[in-house]
C-alpha atoms as a PDB file:
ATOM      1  CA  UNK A   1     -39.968  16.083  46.019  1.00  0.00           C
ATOM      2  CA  UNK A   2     -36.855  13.725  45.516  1.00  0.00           C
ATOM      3  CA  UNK A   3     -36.805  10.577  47.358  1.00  0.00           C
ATOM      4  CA  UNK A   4     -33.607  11.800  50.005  1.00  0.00           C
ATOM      5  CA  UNK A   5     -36.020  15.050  50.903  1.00  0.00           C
ATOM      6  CA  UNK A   6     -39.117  12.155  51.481  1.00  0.00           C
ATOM      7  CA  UNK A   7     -36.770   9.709  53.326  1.00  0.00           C
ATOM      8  CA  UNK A   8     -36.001  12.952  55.830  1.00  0.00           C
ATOM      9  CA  UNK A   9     -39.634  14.088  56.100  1.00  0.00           C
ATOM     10  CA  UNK A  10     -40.872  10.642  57.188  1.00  0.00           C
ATOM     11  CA  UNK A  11     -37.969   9.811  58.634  1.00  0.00           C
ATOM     12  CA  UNK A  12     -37.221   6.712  56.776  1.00  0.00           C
ATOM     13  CA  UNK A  13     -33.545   5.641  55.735  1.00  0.00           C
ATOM     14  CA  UNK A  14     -32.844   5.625  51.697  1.00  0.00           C
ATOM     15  CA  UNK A  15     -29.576   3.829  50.239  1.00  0.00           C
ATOM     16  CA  UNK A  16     -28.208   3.198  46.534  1.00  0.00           C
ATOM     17  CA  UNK A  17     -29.463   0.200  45.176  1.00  0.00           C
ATOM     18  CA  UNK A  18     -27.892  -0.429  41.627  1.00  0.00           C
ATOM     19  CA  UNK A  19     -26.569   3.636  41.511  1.00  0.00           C
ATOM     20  CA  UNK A  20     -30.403   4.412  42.221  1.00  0.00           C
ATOM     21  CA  UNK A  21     -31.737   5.724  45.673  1.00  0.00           C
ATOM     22  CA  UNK A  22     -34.355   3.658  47.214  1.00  0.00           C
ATOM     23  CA  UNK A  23     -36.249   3.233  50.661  1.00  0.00           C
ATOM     24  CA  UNK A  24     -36.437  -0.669  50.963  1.00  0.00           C
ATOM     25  CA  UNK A  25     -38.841  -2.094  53.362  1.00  0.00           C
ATOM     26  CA  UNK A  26     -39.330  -6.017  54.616  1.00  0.00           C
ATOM     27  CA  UNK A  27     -42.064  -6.736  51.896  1.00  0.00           C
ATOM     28  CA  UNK A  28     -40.992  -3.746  48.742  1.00  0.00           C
ATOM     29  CA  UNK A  29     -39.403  -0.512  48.328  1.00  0.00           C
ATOM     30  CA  UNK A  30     -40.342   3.527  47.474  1.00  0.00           C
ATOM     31  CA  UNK A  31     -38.385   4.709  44.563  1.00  0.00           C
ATOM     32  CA  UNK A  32     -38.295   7.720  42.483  1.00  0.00           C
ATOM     33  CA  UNK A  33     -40.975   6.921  39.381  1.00  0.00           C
ATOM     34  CA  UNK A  34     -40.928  10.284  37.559  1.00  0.00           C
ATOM     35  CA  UNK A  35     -40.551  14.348  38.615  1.00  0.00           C
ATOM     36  CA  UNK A  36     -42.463  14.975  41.782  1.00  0.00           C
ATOM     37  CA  UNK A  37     -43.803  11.302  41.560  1.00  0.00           C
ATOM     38  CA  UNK A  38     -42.599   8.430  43.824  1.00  0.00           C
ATOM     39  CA  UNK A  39     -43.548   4.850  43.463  1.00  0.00           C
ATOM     40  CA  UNK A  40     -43.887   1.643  45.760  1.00  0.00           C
ATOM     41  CA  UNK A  41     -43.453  -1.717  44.456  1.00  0.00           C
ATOM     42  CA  UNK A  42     -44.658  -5.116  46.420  1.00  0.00           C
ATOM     43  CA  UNK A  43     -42.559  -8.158  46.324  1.00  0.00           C
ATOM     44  CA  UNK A  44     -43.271 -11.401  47.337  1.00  0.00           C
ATOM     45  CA  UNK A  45     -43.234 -15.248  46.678  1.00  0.00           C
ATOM     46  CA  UNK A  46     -46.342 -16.582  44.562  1.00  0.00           C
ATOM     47  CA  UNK A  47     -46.689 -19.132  46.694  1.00  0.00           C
ATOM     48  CA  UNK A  48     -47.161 -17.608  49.808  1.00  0.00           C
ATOM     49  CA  UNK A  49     -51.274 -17.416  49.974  1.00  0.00           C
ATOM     50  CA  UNK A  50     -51.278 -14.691  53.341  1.00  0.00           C
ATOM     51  CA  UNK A  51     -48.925 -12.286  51.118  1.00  0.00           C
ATOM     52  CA  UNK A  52     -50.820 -12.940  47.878  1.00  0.00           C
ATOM     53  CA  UNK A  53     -54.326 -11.933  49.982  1.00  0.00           C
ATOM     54  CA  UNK A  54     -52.578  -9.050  51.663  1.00  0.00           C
ATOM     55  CA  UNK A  55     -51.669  -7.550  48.175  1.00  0.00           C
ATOM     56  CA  UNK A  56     -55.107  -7.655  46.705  1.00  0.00           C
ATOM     57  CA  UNK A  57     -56.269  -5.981  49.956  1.00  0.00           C
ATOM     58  CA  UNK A  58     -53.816  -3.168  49.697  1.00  0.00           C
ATOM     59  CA  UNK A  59     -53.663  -2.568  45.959  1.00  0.00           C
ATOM     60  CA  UNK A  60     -57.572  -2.187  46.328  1.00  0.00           C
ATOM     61  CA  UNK A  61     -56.935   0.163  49.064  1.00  0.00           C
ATOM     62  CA  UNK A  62     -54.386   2.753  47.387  1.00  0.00           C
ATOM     63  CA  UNK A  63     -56.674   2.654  44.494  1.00  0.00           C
ATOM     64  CA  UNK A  64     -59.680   3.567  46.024  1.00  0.00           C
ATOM     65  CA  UNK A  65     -57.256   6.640  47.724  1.00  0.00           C
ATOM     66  CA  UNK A  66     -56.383   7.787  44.234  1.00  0.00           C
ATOM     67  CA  UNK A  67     -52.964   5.877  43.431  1.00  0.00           C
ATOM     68  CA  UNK A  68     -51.777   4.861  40.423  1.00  0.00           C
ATOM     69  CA  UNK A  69     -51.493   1.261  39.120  1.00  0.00           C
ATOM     70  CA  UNK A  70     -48.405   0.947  37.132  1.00  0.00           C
ATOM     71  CA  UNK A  71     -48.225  -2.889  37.143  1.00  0.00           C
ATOM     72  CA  UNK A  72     -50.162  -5.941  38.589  1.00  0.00           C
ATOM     73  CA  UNK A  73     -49.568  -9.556  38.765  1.00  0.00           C
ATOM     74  CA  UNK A  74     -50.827 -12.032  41.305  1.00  0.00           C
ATOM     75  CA  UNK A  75     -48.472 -11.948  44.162  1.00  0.00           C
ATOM     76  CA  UNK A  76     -46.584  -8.569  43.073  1.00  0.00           C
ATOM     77  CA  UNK A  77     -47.135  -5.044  41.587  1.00  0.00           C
ATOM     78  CA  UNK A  78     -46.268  -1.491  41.173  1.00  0.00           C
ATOM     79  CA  UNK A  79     -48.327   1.903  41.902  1.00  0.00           C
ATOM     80  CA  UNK A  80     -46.969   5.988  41.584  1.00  0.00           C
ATOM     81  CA  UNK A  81     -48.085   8.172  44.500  1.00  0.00           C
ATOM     82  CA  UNK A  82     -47.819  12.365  45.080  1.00  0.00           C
ATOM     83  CA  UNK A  83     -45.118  12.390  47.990  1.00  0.00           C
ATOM     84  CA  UNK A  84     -47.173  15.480  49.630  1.00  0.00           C
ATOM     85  CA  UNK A  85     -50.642  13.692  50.001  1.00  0.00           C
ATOM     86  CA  UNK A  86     -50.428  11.890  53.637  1.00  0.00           C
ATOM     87  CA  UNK A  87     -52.474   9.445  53.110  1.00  0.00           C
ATOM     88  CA  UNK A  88     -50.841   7.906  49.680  1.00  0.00           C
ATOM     89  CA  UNK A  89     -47.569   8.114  51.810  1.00  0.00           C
ATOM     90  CA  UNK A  90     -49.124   6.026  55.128  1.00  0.00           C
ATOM     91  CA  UNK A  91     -50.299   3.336  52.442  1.00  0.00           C
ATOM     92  CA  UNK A  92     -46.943   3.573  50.631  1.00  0.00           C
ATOM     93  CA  UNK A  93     -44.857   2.867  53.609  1.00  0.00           C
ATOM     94  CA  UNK A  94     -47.415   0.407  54.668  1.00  0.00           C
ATOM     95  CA  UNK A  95     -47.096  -1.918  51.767  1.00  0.00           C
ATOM     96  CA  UNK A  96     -43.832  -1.817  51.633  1.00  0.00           C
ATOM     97  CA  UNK A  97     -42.847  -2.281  54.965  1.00  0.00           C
ATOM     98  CA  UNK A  98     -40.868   0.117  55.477  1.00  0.00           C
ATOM     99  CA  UNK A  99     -39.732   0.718  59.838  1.00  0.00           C
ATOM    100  CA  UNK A 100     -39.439   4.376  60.797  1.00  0.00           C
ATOM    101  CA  UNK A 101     -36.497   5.575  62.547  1.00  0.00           C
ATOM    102  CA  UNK A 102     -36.982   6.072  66.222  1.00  0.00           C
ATOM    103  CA  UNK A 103     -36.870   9.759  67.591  1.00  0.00           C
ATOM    104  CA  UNK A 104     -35.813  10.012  71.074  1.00  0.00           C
ATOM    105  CA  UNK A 105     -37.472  13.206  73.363  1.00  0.00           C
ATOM    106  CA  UNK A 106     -35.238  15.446  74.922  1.00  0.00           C
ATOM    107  CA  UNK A 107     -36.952  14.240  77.996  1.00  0.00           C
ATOM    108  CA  UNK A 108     -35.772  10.528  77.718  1.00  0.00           C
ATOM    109  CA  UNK A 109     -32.473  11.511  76.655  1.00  0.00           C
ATOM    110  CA  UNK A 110     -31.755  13.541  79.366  1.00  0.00           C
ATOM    111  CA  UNK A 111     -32.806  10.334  81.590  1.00  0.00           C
ATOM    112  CA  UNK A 112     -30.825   8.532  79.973  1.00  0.00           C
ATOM    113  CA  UNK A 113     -27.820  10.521  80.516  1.00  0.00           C
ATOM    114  CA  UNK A 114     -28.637  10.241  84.330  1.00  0.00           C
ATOM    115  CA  UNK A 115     -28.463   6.938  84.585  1.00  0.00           C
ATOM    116  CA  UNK A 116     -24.892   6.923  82.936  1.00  0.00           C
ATOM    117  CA  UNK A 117     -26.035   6.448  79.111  1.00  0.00           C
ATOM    118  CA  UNK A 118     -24.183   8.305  76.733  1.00  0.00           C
ATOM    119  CA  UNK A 119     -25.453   8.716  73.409  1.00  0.00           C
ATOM    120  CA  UNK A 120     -23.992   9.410  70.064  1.00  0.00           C
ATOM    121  CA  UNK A 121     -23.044  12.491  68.478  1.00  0.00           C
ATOM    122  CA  UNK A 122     -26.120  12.738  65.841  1.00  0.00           C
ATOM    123  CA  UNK A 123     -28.574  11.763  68.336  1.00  0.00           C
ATOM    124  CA  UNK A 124     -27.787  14.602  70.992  1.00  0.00           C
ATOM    125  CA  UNK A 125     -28.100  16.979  67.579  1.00  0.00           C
ATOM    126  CA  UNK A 126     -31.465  16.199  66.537  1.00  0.00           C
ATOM    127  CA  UNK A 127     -32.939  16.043  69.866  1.00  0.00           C
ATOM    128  CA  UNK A 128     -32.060  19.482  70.308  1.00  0.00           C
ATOM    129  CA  UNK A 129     -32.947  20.870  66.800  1.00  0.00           C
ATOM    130  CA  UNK A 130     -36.431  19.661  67.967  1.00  0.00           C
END
């Protein structure tokens, strides 16, 4: 699985970074690390104690689920992950930061065209391809 077909299965938004696809996310990004492998790197500032904390937490976390450590350093790091096991991809998105896009309900939409809302083209099409 390529990162565009993971971006549209979690529905996440992926851009070109540098002529590379990524899925950036407030604290990291997903990126492609090898065929059929994805990988997550966490950013921060050293001297931000809170972040520092939270990586330890959450690098001990994805290794105890079976990810890969590809690099560690104090405040930052890098781990692989199978894109088809949900529970690497929950910690994945999680550590980076990464917000899902919002998927309106048929229901809502159609409320929101009665009170005088009118919503874009793409919108109306994936609310009813669901």
């Amino acid at each position: 699985m390529n990162i565009t077909e993971f971006a549209t299965r979690h529905r996440l938004k992926a851009m070109l970074d540098e002529g590379e696809r990524v899925i950036k996310g407030k604290s990291g990004q997903i990126y492609e690390h090898s065929e059929g492998e994805l990988g997550v790197i966490y950013i921060t500032s050293a001297t931000k104690a809170p972040r520092i904390r939270r990586w330890r937490q959450m690098s001990s976390a994805c290794l105890a689920a079976g990810m890969t450590l590809q690099q560690m350093g104090d405040a930052e790091g890098c781990l692989s992950f199978n894109p088809t096991n949900p529970e690497h991809v929950q910690l994945a998105i999680k550590l980076a930061g990464v917000k899902r896009k919002r998927q309106v309900s048929p229901e809502h939409l159609a409320k929101l065209a009665s009170v005088g809302f009118k919503a874009m083209k793409h919108t109306v099409e994936r609310a009813s391809a669901v």
